[in-house]
N, C-alpha and C. Protein backbone atom coordinates (compact mmCIF):
# COMPACT_ATOMS: atom_id res chain seq x y z
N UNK A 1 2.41 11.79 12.64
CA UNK A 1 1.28 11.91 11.74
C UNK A 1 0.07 11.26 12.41
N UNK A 2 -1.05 12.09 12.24
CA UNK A 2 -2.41 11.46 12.84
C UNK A 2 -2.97 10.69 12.22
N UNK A 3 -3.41 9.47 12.19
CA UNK A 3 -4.28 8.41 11.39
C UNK A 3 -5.50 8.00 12.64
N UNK A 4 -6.61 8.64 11.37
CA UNK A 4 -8.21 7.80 11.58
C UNK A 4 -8.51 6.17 11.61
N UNK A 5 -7.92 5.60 12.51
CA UNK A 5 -7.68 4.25 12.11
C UNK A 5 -9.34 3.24 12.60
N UNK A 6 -10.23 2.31 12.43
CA UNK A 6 -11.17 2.24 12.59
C UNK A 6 -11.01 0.89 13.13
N UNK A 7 -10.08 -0.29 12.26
CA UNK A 7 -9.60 -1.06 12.74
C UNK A 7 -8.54 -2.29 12.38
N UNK A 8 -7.52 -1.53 13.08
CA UNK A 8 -6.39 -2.36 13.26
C UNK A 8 -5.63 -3.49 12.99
N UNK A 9 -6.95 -4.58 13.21
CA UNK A 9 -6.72 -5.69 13.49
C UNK A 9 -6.95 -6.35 11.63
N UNK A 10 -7.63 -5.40 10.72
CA UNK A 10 -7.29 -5.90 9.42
C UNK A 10 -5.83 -5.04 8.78
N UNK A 11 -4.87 -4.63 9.49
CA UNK A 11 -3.92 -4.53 8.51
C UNK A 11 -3.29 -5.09 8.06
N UNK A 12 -2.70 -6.26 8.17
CA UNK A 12 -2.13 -7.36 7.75
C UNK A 12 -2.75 -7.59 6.09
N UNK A 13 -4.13 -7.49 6.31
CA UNK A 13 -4.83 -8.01 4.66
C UNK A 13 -4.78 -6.53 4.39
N UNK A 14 -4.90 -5.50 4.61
CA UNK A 14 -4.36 -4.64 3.73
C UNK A 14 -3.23 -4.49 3.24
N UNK A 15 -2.44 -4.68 3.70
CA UNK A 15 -0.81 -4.89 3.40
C UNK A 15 -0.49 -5.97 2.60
N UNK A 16 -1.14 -7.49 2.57
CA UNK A 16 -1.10 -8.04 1.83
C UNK A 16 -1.50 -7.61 0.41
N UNK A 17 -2.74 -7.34 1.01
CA UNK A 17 -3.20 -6.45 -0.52
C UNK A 17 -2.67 -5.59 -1.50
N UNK A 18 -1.60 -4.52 -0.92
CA UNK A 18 -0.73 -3.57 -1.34
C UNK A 18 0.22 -4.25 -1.72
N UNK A 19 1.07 -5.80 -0.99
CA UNK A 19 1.85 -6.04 -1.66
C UNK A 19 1.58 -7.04 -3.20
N UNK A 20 0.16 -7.29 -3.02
CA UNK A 20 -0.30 -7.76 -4.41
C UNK A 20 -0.08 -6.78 -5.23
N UNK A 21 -0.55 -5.69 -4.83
CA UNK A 21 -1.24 -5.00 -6.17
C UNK A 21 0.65 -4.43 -6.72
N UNK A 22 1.28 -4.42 -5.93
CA UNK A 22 2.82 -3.96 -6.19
C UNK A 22 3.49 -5.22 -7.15
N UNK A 23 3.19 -6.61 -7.43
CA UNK A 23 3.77 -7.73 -7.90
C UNK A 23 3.13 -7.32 -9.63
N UNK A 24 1.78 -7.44 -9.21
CA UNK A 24 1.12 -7.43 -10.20
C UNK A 24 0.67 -6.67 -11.02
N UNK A 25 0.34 -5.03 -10.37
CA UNK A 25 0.53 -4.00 -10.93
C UNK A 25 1.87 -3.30 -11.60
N UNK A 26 2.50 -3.38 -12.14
CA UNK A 26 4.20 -2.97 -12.34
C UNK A 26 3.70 -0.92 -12.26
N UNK A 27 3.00 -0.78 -13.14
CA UNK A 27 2.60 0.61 -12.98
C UNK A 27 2.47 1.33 -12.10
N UNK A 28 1.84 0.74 -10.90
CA UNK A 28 2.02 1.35 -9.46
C UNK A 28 2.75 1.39 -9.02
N UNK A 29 3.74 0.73 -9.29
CA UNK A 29 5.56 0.70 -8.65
C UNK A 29 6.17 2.00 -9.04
N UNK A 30 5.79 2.13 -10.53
CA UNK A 30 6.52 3.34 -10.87
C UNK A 30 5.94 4.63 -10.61
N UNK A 31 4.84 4.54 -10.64
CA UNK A 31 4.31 6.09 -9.65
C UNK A 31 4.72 6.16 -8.36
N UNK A 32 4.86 4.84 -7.49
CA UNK A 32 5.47 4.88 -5.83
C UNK A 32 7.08 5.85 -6.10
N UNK A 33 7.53 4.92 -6.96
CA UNK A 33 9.03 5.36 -7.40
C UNK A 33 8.89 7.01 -7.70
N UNK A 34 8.16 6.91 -8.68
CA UNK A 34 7.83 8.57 -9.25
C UNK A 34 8.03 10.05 -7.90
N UNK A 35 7.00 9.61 -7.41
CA UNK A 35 6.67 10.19 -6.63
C UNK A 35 7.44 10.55 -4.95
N UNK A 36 8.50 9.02 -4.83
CA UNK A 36 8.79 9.14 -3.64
C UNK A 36 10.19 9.75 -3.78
N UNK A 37 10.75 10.59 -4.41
CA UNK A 37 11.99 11.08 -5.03
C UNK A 37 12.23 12.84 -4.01
């Protein structure tokens, strides 16, 4: 898969970020779930 990546060196805080929003969001869990079937 091709990714436009711009820079790199913040993925870590994006990923942190995603795993916030996954603790704290419960709703987004279940669309991940939903969806990844």
């Amino acid at each position: 898969m091709m990714n436009d990546i711009k820079d790199i060196g913040i993925a870590p805080e994006g990923k942190s970020r995603i795993e916030w929003a996954d603790s704290m969001m419960p709703v987004l869990r279940l669309i991940r779930e939903r969806f990844s079937r």
